[in-house]
C-alpha atoms as a PDB file:
ATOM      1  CA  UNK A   1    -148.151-185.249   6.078  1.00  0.00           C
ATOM      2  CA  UNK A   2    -149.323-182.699   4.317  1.00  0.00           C
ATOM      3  CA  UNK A   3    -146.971-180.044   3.763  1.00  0.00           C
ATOM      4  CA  UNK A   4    -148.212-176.103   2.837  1.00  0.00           C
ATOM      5  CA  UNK A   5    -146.709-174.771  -0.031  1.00  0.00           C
ATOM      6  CA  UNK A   6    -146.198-170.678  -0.436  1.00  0.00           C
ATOM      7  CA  UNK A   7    -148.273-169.564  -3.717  1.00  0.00           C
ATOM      8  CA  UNK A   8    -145.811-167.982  -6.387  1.00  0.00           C
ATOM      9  CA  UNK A   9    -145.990-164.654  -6.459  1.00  0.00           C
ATOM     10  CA  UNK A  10    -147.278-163.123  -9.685  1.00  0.00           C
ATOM     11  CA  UNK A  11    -144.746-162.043 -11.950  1.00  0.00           C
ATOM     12  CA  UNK A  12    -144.543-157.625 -12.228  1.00  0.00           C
ATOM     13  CA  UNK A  13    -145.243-156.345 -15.415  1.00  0.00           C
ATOM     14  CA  UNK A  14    -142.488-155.064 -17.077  1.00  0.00           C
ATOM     15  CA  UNK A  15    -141.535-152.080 -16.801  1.00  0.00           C
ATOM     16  CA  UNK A  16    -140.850-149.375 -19.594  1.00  0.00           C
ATOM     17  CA  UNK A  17    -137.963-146.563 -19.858  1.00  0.00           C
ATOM     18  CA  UNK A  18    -139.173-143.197 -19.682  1.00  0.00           C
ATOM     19  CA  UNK A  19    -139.158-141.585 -23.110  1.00  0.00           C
ATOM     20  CA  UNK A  20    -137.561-138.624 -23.632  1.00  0.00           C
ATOM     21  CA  UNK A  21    -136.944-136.145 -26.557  1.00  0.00           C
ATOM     22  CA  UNK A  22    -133.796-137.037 -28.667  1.00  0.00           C
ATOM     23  CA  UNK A  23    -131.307-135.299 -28.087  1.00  0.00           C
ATOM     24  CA  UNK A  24    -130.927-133.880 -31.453  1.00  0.00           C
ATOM     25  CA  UNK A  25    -133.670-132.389 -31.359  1.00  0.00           C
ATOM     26  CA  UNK A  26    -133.420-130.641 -28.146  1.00  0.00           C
ATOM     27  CA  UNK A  27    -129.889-129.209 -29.494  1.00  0.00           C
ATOM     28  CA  UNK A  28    -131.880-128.195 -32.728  1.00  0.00           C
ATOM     29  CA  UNK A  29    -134.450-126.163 -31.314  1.00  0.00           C
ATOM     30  CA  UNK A  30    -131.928-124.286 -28.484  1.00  0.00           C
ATOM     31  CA  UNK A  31    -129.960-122.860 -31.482  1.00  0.00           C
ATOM     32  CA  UNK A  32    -133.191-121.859 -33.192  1.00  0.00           C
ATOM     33  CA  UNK A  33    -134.116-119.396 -30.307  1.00  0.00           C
ATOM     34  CA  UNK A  34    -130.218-118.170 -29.951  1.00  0.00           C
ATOM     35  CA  UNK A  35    -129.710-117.601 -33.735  1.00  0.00           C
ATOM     36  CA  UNK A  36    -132.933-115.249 -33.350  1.00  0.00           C
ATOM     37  CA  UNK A  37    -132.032-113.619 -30.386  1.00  0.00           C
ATOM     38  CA  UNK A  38    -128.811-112.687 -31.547  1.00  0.00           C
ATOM     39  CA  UNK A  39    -130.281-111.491 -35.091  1.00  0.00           C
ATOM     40  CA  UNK A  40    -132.546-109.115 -32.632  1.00  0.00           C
ATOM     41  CA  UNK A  41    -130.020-107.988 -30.458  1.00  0.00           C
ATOM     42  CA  UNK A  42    -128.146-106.768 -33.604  1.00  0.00           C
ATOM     43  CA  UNK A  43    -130.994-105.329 -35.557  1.00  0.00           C
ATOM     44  CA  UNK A  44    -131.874-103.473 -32.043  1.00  0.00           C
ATOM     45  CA  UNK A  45    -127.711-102.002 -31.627  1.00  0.00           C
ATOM     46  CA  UNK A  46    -127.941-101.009 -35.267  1.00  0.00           C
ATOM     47  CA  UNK A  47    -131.446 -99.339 -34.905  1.00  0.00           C
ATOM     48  CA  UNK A  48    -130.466 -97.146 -31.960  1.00  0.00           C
ATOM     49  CA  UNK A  49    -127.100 -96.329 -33.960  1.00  0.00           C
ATOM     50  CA  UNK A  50    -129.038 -95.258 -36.734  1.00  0.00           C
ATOM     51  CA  UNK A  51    -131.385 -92.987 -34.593  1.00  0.00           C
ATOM     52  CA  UNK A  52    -128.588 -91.468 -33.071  1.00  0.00           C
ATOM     53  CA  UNK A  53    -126.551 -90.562 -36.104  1.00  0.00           C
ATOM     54  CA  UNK A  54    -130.115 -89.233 -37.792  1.00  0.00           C
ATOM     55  CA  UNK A  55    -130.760 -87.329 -34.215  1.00  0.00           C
ATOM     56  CA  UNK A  56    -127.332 -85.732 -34.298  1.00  0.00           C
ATOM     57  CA  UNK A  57    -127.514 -84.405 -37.827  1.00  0.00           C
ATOM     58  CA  UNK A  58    -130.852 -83.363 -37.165  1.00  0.00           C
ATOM     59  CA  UNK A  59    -129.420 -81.095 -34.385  1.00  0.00           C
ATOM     60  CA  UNK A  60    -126.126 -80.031 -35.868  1.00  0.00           C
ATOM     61  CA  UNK A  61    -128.529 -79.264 -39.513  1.00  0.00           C
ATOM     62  CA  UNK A  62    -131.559 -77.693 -37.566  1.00  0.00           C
ATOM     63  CA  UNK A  63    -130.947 -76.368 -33.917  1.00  0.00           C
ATOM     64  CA  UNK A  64    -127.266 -75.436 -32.979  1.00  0.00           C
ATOM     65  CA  UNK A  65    -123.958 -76.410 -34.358  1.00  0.00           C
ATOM     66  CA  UNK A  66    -120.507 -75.957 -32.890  1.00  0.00           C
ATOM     67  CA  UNK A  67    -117.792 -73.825 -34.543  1.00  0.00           C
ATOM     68  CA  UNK A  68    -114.115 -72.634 -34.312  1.00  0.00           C
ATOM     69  CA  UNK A  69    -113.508 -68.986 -34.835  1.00  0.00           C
ATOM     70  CA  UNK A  70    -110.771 -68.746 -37.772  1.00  0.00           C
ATOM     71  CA  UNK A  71    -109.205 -65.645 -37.637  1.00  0.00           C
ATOM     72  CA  UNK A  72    -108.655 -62.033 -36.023  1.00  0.00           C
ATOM     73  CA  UNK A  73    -111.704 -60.074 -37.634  1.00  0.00           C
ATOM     74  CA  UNK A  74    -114.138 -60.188 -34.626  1.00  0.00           C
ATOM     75  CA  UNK A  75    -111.261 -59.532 -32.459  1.00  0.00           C
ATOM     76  CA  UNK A  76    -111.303 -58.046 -29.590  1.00  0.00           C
ATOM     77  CA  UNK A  77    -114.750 -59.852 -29.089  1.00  0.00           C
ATOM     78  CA  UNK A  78    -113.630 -62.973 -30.574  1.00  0.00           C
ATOM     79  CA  UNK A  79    -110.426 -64.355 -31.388  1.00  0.00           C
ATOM     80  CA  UNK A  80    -108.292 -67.081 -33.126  1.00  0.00           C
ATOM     81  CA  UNK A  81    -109.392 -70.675 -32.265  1.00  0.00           C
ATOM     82  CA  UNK A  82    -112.424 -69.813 -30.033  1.00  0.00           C
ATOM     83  CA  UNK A  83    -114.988 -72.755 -29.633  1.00  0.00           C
ATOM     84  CA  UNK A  84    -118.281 -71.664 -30.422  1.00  0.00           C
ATOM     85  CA  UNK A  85    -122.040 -72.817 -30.328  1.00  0.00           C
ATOM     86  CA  UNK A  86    -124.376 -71.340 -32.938  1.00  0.00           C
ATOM     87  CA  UNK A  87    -127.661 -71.661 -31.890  1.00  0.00           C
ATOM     88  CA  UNK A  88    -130.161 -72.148 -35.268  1.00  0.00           C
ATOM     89  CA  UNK A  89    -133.659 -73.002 -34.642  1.00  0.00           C
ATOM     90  CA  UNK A  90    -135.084 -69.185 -34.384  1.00  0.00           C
ATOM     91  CA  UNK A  91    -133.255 -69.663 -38.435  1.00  0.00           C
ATOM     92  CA  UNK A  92    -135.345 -73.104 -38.957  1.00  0.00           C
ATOM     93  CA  UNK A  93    -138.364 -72.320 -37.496  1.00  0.00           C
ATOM     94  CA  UNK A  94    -138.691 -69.135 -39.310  1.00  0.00           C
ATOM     95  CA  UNK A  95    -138.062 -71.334 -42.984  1.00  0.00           C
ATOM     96  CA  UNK A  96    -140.346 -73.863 -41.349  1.00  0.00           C
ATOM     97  CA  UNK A  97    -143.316 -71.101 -40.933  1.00  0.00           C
ATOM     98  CA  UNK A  98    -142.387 -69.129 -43.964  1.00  0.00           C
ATOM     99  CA  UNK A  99    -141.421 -66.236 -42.773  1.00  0.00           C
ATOM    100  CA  UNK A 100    -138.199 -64.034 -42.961  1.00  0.00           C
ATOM    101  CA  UNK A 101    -135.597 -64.429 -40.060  1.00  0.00           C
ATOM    102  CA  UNK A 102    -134.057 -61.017 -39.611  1.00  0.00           C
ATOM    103  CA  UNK A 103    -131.759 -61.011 -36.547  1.00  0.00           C
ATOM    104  CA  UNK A 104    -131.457 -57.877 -34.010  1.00  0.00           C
ATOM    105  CA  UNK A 105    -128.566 -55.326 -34.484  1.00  0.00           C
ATOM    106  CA  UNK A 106    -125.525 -55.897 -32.902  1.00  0.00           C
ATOM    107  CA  UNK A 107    -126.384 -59.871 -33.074  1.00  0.00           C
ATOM    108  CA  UNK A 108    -123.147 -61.709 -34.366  1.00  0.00           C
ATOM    109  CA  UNK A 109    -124.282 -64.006 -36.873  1.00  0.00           C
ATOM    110  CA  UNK A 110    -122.767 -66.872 -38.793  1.00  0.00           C
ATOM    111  CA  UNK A 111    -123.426 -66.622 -42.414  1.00  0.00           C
ATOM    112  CA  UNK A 112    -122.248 -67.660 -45.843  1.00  0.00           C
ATOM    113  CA  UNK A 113    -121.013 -65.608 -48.522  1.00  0.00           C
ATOM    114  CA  UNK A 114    -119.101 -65.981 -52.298  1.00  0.00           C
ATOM    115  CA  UNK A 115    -115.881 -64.677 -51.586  1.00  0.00           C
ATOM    116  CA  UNK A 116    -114.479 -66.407 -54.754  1.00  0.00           C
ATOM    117  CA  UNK A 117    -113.807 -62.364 -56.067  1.00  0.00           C
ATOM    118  CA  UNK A 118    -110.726 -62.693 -53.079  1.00  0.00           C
ATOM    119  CA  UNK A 119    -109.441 -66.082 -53.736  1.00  0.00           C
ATOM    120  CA  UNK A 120    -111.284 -67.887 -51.197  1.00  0.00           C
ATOM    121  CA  UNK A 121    -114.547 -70.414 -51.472  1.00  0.00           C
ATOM    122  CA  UNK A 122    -118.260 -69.252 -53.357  1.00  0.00           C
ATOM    123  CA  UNK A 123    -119.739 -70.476 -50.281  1.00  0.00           C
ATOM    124  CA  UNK A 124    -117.616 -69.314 -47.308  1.00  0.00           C
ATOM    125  CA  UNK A 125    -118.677 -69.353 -43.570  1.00  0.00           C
ATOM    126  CA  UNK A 126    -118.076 -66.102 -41.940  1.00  0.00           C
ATOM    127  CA  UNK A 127    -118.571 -64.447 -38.589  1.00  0.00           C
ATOM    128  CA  UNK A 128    -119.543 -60.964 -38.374  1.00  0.00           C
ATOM    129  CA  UNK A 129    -121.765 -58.509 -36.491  1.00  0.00           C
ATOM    130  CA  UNK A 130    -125.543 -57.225 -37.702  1.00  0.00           C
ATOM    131  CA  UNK A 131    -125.009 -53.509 -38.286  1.00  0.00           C
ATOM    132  CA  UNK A 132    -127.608 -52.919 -40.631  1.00  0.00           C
ATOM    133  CA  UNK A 133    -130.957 -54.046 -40.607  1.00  0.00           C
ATOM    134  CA  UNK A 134    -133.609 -54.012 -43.801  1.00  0.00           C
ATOM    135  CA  UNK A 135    -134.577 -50.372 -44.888  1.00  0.00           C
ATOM    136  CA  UNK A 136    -131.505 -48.784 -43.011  1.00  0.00           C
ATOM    137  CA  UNK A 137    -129.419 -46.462 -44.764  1.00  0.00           C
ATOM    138  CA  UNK A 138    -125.733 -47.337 -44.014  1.00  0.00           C
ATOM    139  CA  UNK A 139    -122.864 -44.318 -44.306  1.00  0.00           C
ATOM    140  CA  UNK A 140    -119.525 -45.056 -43.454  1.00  0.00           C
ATOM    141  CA  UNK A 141    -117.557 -42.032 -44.006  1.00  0.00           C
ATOM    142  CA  UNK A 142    -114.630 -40.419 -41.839  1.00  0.00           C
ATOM    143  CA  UNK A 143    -114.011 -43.884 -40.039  1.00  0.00           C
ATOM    144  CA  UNK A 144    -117.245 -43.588 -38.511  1.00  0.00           C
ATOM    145  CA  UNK A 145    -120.483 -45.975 -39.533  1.00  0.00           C
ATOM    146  CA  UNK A 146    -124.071 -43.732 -39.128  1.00  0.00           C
ATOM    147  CA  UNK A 147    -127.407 -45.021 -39.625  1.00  0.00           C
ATOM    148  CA  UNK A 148    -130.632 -43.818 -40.735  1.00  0.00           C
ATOM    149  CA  UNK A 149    -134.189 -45.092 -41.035  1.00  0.00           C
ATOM    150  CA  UNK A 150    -137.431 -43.814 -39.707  1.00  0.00           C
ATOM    151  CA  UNK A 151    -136.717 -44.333 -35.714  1.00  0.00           C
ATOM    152  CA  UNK A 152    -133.587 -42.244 -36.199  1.00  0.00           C
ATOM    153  CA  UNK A 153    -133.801 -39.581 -39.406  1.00  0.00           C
ATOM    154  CA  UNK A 154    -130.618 -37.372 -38.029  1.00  0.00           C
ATOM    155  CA  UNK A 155    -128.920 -40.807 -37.937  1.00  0.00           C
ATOM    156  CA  UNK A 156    -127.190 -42.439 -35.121  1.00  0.00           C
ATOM    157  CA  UNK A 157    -123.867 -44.438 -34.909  1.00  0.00           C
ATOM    158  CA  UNK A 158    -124.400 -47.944 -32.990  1.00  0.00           C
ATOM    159  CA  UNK A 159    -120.796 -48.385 -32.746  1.00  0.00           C
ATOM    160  CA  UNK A 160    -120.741 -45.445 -29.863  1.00  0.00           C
ATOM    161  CA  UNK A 161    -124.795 -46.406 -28.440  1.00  0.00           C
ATOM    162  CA  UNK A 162    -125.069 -50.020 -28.287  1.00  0.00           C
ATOM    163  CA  UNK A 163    -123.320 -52.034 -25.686  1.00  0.00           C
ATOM    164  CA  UNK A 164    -120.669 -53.960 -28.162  1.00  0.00           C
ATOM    165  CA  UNK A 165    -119.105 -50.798 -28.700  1.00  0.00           C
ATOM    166  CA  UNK A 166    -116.692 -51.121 -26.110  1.00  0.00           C
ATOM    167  CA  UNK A 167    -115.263 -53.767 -27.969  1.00  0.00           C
ATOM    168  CA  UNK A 168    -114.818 -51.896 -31.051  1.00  0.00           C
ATOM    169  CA  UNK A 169    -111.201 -50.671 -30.846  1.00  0.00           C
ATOM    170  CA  UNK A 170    -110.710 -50.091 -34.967  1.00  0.00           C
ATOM    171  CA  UNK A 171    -111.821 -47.122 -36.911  1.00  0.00           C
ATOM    172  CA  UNK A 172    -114.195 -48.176 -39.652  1.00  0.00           C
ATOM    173  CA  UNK A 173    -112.181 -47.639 -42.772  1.00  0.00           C
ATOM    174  CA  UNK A 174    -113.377 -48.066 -45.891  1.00  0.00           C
ATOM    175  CA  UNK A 175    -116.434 -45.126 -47.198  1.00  0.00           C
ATOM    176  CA  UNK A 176    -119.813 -47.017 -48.394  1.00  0.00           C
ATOM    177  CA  UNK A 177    -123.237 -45.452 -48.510  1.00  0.00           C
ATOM    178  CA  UNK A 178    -126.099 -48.005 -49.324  1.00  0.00           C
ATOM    179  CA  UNK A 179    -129.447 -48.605 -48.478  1.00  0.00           C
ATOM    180  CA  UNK A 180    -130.480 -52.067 -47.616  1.00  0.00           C
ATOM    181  CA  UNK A 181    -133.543 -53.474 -49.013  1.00  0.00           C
ATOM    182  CA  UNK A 182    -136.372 -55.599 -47.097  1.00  0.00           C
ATOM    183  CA  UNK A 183    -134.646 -59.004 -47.073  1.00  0.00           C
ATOM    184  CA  UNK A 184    -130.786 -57.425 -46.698  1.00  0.00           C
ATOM    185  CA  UNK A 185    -128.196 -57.000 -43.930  1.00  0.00           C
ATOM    186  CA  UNK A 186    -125.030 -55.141 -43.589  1.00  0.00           C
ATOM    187  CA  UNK A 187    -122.294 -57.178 -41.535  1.00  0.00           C
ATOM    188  CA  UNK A 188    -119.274 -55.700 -39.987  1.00  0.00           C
ATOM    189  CA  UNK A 189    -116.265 -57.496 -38.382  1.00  0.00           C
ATOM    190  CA  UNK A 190    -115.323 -55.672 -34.867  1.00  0.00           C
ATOM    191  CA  UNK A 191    -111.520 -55.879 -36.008  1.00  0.00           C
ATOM    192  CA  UNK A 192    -112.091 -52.996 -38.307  1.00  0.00           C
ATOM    193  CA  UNK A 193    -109.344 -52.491 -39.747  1.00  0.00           C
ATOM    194  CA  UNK A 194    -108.392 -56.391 -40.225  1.00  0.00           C
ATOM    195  CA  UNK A 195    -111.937 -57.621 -41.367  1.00  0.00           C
ATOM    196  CA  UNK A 196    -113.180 -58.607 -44.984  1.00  0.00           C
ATOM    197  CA  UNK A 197    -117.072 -58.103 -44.701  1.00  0.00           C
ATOM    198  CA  UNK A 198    -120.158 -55.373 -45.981  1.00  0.00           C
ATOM    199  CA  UNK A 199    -117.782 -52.927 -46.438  1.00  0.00           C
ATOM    200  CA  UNK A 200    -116.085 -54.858 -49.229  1.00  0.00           C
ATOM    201  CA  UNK A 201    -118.725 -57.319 -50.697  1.00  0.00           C
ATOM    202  CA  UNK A 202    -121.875 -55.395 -49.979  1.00  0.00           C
ATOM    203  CA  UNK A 203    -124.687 -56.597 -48.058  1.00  0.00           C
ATOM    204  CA  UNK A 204    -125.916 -60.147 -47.380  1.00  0.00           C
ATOM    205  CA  UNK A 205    -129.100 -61.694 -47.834  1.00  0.00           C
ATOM    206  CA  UNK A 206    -131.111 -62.673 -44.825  1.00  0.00           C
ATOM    207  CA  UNK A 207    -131.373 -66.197 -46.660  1.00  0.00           C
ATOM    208  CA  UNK A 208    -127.875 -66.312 -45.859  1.00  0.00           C
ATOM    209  CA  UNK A 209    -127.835 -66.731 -42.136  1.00  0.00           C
ATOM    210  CA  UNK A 210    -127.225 -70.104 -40.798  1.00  0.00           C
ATOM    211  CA  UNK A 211    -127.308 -68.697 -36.892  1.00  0.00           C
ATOM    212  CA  UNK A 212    -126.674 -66.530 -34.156  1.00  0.00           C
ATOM    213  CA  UNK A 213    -123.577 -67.081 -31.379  1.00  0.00           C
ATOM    214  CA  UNK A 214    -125.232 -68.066 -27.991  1.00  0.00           C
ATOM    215  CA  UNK A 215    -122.248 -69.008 -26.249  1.00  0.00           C
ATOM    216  CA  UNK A 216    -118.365 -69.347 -26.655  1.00  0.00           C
ATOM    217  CA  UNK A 217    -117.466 -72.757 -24.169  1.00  0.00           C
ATOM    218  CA  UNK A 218    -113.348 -72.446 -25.285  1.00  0.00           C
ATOM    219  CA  UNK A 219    -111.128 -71.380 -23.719  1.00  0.00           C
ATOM    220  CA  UNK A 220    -112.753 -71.841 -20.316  1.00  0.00           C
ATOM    221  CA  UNK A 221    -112.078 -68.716 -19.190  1.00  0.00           C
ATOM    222  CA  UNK A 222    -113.289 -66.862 -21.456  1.00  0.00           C
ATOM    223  CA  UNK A 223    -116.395 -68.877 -21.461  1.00  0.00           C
ATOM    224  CA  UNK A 224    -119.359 -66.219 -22.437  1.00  0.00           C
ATOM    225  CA  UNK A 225    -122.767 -66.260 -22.936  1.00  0.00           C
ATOM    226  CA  UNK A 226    -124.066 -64.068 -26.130  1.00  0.00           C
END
């Protein structure tokens, strides 16, 4: 009897694992990319620091600056520990364009002075008020300061006509009689009587000037706009 048989099935091919990338080098190249990202993250923080520090002596060198009245001589405008803000850039951009920066009278400026002749620093930083400006004559006689240049030949005392003088409660002691020359100043404090300025050293060079007060911010309630 013939019997039928079921044919052998053919054997599968064998079958190879799936190659992947050793693992060593996968961990290699992962660290690659995160050592550089860090290094760029870094160099990034430290640029921006950098450009911030530069910015903020740019602005403190070239456009305002912020200052703390020492001292009663521009009192009763001004007094002892005041916070200020000096505003500079009419000074820089007047340097930058080469011409001469000559604030208006009655301004209070920031400027610096030798003041080694009184036992105190060759270049000191003072606060006083413009009363002079270049080609004025300046007489301070009989505690009373008088001007004269070609707008006003009789003369005329800015202590009593401009609008600081209300603030002026000290006689101007002291008798001087100069007159300025195109690139000078004369500089009073409003403390008269208490106030190391024009009176004593002469006047200042407009090359001197570092600014002009825009605003007092301390104390707050005295906060003032100049």
């Amino acid at each position: 009897m013939d019997t039928n048989h079921p044919k052998p099935a053919a054997p599968e091919p064998p079958v190879e694992p799936p190659q992947s990338e050793p693992k060593n080098h996968h961990r290699h190249a992962t660290g690659k990319t995160g050592k550089r990202s860090v290094t760029k993250e870094i160099l990034s923080t430290v640029g921006i620091l950098v450009a911030a520090v530069l910015l903020a002596i740019g602005l403190i060198t070239y456009v305002f600056q912020s200052y703390q009245v020492d001292g009663p001589s521009m009192q009763q405008t001004l007094h002892n520990n005041d916070r200020l803000i000096v505003w500079k850039l009419p000074r820089t951009w007047a340097r930058i364009t080469g011409h001469q920066y000559v604030p208006k009278r009655g301004d209070i400026i920031i400027f610096t002075e030798d003041l080694s002749a009184y036992g105190q620093g060759s270049h000191k930083q003072l606060i006083k008020r413009v009363i002079g400006l270049p080609g004025d004559r300046v007489v301070v006689a009989h505690n009373t300061i008088t001007i004269y240049n070609k707008q006003h030949p009789k003369g005329f005392q800015p202590d009593k006509t401009l609008p600081y003088g209300k603030d002026i409660t000290e006689p101007a002691i002291q008798n001087e009689d100069v007159t300025l020359g195109p690139h000078q100043l004369f500089m009073c404090g409003d403390n008269r009587t208490n106030s190391l300025d024009s009176r004593f050293f002469g006047p200042i060079n407009t090359s001197q000037v570092i600014g002009k007060l825009a605003l007092r911010i301390l104390p707050i309630n005295d906060a003032q706009a100049f």
